[in-house]
C-alpha atoms as a PDB file:
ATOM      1  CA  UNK A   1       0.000   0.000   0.000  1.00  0.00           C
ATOM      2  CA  UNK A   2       1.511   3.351  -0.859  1.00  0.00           C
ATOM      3  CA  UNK A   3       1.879   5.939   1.965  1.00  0.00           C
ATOM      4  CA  UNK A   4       1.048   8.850  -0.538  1.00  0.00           C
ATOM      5  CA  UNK A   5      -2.464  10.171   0.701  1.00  0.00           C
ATOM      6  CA  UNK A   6      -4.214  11.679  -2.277  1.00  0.00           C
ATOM      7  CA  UNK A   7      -7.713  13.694  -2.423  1.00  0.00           C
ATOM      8  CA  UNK A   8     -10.525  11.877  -3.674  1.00  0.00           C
ATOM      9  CA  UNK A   9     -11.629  13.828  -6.326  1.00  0.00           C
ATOM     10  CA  UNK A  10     -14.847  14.515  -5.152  1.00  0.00           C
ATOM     11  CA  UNK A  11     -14.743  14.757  -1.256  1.00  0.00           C
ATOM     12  CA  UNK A  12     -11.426  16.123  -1.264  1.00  0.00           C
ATOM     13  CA  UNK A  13     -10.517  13.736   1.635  1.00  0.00           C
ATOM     14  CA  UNK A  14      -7.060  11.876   1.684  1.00  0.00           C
ATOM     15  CA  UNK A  15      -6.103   8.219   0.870  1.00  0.00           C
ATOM     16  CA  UNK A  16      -3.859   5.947   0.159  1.00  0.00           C
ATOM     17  CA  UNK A  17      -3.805   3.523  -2.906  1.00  0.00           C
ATOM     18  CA  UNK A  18      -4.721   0.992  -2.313  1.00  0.00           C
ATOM     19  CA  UNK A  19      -8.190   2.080  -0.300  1.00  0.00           C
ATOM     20  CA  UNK A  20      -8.374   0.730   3.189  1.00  0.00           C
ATOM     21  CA  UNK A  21     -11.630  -1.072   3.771  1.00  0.00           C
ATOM     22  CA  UNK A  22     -13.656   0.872   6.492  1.00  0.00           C
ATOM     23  CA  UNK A  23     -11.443   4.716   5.992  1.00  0.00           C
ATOM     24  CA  UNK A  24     -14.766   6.219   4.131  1.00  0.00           C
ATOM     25  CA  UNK A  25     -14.140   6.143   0.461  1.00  0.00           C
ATOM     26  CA  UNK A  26     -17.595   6.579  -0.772  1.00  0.00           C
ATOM     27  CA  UNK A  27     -19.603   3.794  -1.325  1.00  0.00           C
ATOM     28  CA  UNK A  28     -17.391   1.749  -0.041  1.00  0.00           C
ATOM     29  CA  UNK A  29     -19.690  -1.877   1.182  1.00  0.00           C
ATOM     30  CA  UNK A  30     -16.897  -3.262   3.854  1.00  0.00           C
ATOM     31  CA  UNK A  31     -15.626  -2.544   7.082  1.00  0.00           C
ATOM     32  CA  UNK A  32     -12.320  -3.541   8.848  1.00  0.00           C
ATOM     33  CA  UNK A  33     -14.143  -6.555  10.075  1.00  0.00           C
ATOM     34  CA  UNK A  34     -14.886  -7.894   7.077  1.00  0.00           C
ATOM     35  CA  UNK A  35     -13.828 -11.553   6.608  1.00  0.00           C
ATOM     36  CA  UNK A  36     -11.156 -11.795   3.414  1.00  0.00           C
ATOM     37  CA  UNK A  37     -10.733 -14.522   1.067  1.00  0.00           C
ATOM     38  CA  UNK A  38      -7.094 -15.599   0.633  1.00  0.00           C
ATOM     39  CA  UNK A  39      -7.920 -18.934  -1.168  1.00  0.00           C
ATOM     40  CA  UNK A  40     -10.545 -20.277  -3.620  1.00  0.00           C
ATOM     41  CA  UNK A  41     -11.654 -22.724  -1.219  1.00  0.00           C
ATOM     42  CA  UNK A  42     -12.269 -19.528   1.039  1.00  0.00           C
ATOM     43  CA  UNK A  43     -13.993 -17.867  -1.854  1.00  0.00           C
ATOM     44  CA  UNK A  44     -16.396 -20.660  -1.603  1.00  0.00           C
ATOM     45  CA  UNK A  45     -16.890 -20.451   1.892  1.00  0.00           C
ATOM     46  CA  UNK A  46     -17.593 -16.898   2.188  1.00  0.00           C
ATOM     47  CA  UNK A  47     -19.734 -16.868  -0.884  1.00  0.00           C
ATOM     48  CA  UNK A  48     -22.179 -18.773   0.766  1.00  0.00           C
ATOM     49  CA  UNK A  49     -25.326 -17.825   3.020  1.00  0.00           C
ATOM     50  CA  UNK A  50     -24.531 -13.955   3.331  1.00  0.00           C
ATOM     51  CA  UNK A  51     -27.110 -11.002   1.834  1.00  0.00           C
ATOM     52  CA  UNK A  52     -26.211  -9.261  -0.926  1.00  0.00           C
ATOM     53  CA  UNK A  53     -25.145  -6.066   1.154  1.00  0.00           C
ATOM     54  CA  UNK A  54     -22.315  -8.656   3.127  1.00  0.00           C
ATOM     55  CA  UNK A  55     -21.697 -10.499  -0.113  1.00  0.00           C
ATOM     56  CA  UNK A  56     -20.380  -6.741  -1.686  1.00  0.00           C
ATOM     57  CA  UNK A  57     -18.511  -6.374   1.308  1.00  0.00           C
ATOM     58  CA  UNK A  58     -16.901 -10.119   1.137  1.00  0.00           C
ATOM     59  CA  UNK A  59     -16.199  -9.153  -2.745  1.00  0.00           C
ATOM     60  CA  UNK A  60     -14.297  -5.997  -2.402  1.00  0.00           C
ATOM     61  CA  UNK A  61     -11.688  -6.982  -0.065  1.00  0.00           C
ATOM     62  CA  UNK A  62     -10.614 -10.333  -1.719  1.00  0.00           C
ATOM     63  CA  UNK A  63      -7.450 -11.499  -2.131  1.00  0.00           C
ATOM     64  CA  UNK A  64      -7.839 -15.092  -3.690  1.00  0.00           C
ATOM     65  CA  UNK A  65      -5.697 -14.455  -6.984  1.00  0.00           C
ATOM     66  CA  UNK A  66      -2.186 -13.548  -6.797  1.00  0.00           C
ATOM     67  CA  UNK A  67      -1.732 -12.454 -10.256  1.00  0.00           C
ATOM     68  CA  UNK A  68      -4.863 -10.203  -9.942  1.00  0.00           C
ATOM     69  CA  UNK A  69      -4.037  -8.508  -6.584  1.00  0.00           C
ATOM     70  CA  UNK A  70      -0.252  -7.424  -7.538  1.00  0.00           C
ATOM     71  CA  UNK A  71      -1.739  -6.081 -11.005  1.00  0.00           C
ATOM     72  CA  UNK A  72      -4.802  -4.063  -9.380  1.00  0.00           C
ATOM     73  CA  UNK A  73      -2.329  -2.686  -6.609  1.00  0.00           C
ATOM     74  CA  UNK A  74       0.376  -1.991  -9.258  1.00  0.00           C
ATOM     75  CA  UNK A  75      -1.935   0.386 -11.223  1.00  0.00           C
ATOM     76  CA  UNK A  76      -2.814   1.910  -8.180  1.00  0.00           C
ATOM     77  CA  UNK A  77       0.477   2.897  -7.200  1.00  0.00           C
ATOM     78  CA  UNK A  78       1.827   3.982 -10.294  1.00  0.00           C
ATOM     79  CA  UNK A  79      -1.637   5.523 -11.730  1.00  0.00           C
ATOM     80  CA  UNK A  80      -2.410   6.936 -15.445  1.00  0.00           C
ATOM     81  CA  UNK A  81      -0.667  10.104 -15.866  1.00  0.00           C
ATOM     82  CA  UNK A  82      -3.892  11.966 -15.867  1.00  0.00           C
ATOM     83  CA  UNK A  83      -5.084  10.722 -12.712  1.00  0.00           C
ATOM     84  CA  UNK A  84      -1.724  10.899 -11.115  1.00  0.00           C
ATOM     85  CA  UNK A  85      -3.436  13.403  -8.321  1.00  0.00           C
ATOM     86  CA  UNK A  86      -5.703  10.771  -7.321  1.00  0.00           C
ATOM     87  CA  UNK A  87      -6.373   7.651  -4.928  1.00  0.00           C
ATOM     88  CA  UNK A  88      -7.106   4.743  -6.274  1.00  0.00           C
ATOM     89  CA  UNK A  89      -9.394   2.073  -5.088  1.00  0.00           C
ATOM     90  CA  UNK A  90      -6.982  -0.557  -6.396  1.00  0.00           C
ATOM     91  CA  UNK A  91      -9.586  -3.240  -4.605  1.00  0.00           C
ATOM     92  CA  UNK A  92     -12.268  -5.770  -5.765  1.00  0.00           C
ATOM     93  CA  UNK A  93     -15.581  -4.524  -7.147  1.00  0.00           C
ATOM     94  CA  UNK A  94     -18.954  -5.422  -6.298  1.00  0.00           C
ATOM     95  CA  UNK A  95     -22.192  -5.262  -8.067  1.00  0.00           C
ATOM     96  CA  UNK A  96     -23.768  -1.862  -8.823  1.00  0.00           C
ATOM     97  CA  UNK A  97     -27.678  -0.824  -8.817  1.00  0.00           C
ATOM     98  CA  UNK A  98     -30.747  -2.280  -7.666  1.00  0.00           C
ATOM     99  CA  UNK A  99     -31.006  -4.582  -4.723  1.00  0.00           C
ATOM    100  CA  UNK A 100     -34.029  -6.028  -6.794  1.00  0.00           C
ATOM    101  CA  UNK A 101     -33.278  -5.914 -10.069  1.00  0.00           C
ATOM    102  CA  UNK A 102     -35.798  -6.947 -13.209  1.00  0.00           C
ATOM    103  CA  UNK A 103     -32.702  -6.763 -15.408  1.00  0.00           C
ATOM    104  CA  UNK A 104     -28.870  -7.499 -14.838  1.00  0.00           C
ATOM    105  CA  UNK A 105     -25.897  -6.570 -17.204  1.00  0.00           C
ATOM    106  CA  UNK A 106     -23.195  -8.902 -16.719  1.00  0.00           C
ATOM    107  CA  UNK A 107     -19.669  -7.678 -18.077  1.00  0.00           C
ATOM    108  CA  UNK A 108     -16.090  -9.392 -17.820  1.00  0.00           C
ATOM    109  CA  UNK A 109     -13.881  -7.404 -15.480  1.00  0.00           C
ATOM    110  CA  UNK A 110     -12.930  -4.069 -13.688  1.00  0.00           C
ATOM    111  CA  UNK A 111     -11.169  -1.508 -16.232  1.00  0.00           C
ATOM    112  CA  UNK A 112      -7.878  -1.042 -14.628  1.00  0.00           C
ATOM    113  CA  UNK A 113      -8.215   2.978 -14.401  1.00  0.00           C
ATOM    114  CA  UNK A 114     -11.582   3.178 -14.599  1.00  0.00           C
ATOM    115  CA  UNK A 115     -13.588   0.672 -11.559  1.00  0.00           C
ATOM    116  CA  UNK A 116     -10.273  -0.157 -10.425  1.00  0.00           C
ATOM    117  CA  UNK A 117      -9.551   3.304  -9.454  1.00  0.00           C
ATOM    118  CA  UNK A 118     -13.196   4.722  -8.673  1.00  0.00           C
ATOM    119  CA  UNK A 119     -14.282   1.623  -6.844  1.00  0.00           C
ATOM    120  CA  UNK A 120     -17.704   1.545  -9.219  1.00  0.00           C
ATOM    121  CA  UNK A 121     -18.670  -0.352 -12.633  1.00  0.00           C
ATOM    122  CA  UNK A 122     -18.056   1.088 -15.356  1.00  0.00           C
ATOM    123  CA  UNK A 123     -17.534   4.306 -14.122  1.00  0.00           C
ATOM    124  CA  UNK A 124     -14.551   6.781 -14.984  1.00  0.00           C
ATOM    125  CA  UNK A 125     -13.636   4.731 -18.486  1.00  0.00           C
ATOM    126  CA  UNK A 126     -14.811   5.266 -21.630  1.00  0.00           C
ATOM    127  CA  UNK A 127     -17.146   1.936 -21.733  1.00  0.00           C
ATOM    128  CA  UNK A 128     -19.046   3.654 -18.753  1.00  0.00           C
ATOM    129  CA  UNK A 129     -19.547   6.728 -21.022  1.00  0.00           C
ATOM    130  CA  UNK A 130     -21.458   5.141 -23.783  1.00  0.00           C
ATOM    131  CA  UNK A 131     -23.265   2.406 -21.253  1.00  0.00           C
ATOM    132  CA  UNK A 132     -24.923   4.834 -18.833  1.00  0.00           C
ATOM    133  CA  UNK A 133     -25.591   6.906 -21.465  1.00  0.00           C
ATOM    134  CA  UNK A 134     -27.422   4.129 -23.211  1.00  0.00           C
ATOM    135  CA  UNK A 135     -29.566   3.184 -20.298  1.00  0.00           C
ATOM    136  CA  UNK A 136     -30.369   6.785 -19.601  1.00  0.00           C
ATOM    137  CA  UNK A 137     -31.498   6.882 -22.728  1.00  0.00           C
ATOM    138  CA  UNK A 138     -33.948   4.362 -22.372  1.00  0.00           C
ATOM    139  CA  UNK A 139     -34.821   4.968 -19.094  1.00  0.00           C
ATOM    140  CA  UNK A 140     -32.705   2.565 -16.515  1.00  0.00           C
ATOM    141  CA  UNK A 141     -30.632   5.260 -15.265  1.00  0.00           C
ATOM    142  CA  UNK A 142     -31.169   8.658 -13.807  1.00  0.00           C
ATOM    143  CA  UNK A 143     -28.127  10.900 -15.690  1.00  0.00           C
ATOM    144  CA  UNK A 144     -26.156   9.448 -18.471  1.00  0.00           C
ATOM    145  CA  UNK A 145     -22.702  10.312 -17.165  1.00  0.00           C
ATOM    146  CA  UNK A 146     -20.772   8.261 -13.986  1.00  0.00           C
ATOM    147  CA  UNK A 147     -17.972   9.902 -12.633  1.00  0.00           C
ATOM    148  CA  UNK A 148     -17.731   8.568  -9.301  1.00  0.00           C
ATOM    149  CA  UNK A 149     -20.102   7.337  -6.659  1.00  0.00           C
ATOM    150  CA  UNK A 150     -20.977  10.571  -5.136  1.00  0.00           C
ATOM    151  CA  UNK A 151     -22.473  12.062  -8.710  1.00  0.00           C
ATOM    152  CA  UNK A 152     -25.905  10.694  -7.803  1.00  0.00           C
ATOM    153  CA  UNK A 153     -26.578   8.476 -10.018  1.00  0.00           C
ATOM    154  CA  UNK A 154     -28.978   5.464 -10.071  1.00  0.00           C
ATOM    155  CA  UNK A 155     -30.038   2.329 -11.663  1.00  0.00           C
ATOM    156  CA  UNK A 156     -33.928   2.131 -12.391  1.00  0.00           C
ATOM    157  CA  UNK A 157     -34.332  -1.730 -11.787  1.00  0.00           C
ATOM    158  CA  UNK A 158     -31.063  -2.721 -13.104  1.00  0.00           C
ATOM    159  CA  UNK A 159     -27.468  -3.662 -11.988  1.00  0.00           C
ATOM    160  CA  UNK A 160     -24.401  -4.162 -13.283  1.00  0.00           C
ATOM    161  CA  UNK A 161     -22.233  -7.411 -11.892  1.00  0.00           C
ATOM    162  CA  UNK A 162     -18.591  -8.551 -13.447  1.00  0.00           C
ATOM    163  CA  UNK A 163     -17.871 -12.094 -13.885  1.00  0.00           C
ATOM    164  CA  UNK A 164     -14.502 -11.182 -12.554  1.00  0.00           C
ATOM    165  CA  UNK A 165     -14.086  -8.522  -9.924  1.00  0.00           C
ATOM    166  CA  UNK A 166     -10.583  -7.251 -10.771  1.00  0.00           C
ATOM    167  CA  UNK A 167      -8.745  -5.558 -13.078  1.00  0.00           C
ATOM    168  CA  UNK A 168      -6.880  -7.810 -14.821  1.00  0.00           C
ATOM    169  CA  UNK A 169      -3.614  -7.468 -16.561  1.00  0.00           C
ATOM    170  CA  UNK A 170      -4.574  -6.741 -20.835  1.00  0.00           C
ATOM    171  CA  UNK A 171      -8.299  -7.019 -19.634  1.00  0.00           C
ATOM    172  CA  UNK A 172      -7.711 -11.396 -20.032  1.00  0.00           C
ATOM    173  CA  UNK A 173      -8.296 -12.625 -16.672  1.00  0.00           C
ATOM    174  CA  UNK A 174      -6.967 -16.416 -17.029  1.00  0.00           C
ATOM    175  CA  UNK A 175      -9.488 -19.660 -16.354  1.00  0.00           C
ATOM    176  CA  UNK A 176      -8.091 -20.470 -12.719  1.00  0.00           C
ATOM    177  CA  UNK A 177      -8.604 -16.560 -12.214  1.00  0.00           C
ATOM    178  CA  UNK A 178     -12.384 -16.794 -13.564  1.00  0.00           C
ATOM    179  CA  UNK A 179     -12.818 -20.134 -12.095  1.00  0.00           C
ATOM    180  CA  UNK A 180     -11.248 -18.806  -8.437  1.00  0.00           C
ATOM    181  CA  UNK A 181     -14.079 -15.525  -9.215  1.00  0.00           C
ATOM    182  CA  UNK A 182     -17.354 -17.441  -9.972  1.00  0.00           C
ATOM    183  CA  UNK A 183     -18.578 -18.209  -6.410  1.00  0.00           C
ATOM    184  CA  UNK A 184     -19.041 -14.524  -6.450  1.00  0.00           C
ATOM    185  CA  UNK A 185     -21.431 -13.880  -9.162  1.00  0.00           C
ATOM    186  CA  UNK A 186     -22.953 -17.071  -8.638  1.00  0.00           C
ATOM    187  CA  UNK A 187     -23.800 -16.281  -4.499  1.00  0.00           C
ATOM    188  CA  UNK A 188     -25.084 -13.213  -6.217  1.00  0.00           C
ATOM    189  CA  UNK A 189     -27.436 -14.441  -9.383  1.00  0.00           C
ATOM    190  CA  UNK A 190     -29.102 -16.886  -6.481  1.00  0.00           C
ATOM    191  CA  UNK A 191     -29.620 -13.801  -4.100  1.00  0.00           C
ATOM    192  CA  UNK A 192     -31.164 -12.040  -7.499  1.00  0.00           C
ATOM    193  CA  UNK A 193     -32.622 -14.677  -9.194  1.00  0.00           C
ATOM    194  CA  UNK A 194     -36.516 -13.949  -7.848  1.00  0.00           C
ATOM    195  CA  UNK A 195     -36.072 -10.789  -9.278  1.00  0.00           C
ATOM    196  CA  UNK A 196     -33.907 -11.064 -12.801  1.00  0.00           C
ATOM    197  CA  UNK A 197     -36.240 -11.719 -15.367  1.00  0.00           C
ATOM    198  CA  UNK A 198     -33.440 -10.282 -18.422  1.00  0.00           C
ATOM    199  CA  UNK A 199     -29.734 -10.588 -18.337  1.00  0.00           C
ATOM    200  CA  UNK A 200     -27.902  -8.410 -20.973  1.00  0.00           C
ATOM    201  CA  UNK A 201     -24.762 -10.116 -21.523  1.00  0.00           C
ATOM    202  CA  UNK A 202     -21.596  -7.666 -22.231  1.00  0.00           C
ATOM    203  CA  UNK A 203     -19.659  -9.657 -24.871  1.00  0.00           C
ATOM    204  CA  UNK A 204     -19.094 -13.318 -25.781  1.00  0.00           C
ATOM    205  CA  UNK A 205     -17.317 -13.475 -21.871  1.00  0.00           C
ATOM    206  CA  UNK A 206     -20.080 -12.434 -20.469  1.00  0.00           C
ATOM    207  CA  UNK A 207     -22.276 -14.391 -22.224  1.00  0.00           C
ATOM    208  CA  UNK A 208     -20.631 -17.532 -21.676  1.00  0.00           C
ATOM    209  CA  UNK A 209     -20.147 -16.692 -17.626  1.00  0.00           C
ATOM    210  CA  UNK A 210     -23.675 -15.963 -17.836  1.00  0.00           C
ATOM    211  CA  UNK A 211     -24.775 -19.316 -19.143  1.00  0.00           C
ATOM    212  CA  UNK A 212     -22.208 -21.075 -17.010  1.00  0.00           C
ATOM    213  CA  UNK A 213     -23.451 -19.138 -13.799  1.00  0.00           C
ATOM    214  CA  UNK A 214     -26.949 -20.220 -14.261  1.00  0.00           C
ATOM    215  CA  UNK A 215     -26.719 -24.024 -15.142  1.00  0.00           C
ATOM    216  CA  UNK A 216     -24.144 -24.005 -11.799  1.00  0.00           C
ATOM    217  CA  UNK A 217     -27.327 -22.928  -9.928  1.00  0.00           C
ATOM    218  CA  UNK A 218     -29.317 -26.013 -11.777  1.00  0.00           C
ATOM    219  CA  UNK A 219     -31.319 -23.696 -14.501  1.00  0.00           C
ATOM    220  CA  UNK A 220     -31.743 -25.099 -18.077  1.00  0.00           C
ATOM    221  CA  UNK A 221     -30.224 -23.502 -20.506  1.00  0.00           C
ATOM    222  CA  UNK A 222     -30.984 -24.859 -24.302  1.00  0.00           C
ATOM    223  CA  UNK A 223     -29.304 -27.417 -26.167  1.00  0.00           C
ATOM    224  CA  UNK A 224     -26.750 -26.759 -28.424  1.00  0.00           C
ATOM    225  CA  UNK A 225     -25.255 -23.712 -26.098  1.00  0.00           C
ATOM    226  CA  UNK A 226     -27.201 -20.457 -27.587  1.00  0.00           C
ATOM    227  CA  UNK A 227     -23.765 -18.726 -29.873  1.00  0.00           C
ATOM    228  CA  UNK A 228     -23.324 -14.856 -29.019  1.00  0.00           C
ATOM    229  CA  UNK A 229     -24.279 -12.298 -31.227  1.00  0.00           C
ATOM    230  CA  UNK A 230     -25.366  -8.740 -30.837  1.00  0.00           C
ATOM    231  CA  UNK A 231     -29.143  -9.113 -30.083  1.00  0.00           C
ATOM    232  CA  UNK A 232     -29.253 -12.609 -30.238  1.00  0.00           C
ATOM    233  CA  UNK A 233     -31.567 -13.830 -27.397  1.00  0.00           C
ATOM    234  CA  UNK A 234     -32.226 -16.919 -25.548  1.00  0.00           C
ATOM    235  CA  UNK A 235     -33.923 -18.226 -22.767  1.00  0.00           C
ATOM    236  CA  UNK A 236     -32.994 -19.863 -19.005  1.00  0.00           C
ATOM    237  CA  UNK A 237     -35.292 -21.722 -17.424  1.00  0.00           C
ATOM    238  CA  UNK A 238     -35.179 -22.719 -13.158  1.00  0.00           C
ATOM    239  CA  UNK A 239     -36.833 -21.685 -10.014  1.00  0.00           C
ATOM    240  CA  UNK A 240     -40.159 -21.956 -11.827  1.00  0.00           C
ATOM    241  CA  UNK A 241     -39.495 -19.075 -13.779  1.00  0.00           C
ATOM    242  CA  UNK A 242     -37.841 -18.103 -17.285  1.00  0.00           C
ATOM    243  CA  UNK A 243     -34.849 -15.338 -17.660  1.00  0.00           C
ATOM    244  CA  UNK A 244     -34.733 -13.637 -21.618  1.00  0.00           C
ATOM    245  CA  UNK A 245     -30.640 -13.675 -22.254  1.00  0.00           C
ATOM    246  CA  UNK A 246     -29.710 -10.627 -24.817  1.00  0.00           C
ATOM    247  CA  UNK A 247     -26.555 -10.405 -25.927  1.00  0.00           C
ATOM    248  CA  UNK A 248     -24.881  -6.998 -26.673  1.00  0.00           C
ATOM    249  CA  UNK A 249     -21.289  -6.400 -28.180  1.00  0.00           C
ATOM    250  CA  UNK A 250     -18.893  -4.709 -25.537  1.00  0.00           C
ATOM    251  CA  UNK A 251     -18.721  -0.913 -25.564  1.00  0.00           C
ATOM    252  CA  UNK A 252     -14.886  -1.377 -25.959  1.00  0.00           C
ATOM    253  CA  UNK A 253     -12.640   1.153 -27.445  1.00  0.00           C
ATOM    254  CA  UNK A 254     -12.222  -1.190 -30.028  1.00  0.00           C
ATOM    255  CA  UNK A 255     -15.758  -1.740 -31.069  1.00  0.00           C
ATOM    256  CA  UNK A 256     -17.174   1.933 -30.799  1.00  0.00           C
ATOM    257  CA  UNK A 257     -14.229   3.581 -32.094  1.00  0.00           C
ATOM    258  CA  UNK A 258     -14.485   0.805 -35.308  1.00  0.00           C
ATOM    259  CA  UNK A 259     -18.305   1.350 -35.664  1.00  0.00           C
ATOM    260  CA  UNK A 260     -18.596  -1.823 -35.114  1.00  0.00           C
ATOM    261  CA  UNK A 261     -20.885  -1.027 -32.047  1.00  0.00           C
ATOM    262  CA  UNK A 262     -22.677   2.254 -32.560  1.00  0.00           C
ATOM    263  CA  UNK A 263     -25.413   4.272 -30.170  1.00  0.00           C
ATOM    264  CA  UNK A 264     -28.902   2.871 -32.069  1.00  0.00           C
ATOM    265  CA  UNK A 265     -27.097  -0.792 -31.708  1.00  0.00           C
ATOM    266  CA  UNK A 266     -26.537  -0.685 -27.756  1.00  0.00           C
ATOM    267  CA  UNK A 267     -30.026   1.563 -27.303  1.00  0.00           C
ATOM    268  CA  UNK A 268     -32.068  -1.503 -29.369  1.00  0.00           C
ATOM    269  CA  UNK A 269     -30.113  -3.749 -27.019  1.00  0.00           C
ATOM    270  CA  UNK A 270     -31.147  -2.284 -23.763  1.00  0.00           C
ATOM    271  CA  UNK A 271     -34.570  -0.895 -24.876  1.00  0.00           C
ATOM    272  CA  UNK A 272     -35.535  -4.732 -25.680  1.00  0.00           C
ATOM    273  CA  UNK A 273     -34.285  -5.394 -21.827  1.00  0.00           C
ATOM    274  CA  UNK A 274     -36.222  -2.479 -20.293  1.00  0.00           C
ATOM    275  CA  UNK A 275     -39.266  -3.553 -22.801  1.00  0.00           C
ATOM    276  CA  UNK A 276     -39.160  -7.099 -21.665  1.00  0.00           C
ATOM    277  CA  UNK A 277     -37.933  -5.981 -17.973  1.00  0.00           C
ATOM    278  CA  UNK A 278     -41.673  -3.826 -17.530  1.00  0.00           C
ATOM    279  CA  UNK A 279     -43.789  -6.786 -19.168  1.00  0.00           C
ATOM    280  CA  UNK A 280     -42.420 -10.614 -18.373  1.00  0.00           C
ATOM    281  CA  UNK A 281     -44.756 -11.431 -15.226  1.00  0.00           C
ATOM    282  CA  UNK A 282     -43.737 -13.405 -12.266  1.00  0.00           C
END
């Protein structure tokens, strides 16, 4: 941990990089208290039989993946030149939005100066920028910009979860990393599952994690495995009830910047999941 304290850019109040769990960084979900993973047989453990609000708290002060917590701590000490003046949360990071959310969007990993350093989804990178602006847009957020998690904003029965919680090194966690990871988002799809009834998956990662996730819970998912596309759907069945699976090319650099993903793409994408979000039934 560095002994630099650094303004947070919105409070103005000073900490190290790494945060601290329990100093006050907003939002922050754990306390000093909170029990840590150091193994993925502890991952398991502490997955289990916790509410979501503990489960956040379990997820951002993990330590289970070597390779993971050197890189995430690494970018927080040295920092992006233009964020040089800032902490960094350099930590795991939980799930973003609604406690009971009608539809979840289910990405791949922490951007290593964007969630990695403002301790929130999405936020502070230039994937945030066109996804909140997208579900403003169609009405599952309350501003289209995310800066930090003081700026107010809100997800209108959504959240956001990451099939691995941090930033890892060239954004390609490896398979023991996402295997280590997946009691995570699986403790959380069972805490959300009465509630889920669409799942926009971020990419073919995504997609697969999402499809993995649920048959690990015991849901059916169809026969061959669905293939991701952009707006391709499908449908998981368990629990007595049916989730709609859209798939949605990442807002990456890469895609936006190549037109490959463009504004009417991700808005039909997210408009079908706020369509189907107000009218699936219980």
């Amino acid at each position: 941990m560095s002994d630099d304290l650094l303004p947070h850019p919105a409070t103005g109040e000073l900490f190290p990089s790494p945060v601290p769990p329990g100093t006050g960084w907003p939002g922050d979900p754990a306390t000093q208290e909170t029990p840590v993973a150091l193994t993925p047989a502890q991952v398991r453990r502490l997955a289990g039989r916790v509410g979501l609000d503990e489960l956040d708290a379990r997820i951002s002060v993990c330590r289970a993946c070597p390779r993971l917590l050197r890189w995430r701590e690494d970018v927080a000490h040295t920092k992006r030149a233009s964020y040089a003046d800032q902490p960094y949360w350099g930590r795991p990071v939980p799930g973003f939005g609604s406690p009971t959310p009608r539809i979840l969007v289910v990405g791949l990993a922490p951007a290593a100066n964007g969630a990695n350093r403002t301790g929130r989804l999405f936020t502070g990178d230039r994937s945030g920028d066109w996804l909140f602006a997208s579900l403003h847009r169609v009405g599952l957020a309350t501003q289209g910009t995310s800066v930090d998690a003081t700026d107010g904003l809100a997800l209108i029965d959504t959240r956001m979860v990451a099939t691995v919680r941090c930033a890892p090194p060239q954004n390609k966690p490896t398979t023991a990393e996402r295997d280590t990871c997946s009691p995570w988002i699986e403790a959380e799809l069972h805490l959300l599952a009465e509630h889920v009834r669409v799942v926009v998956a971020l990419g073919g990662y995504g997609w697969d994690a999402t499809l993995r996730s649920y048959a690990a819970l015991g849901w059916q998912v169809a026969r061959p495995k669905p293939r991701f596309g952009h707006a391709v759907e499908a449908t998981l069945v368990g629990e007595g009830r049916s989730v709609t699976l859209l798939g949605c090319y990442h807002p990456s650099q890469q895609n936006t910047f190549t037109g490959r993903l463009t504004e009417p793409m991700l808005d039909n994408v997210f408009g079908r999941a706020a369509a189907l979000g107000r009218t699936t039934s219980d």
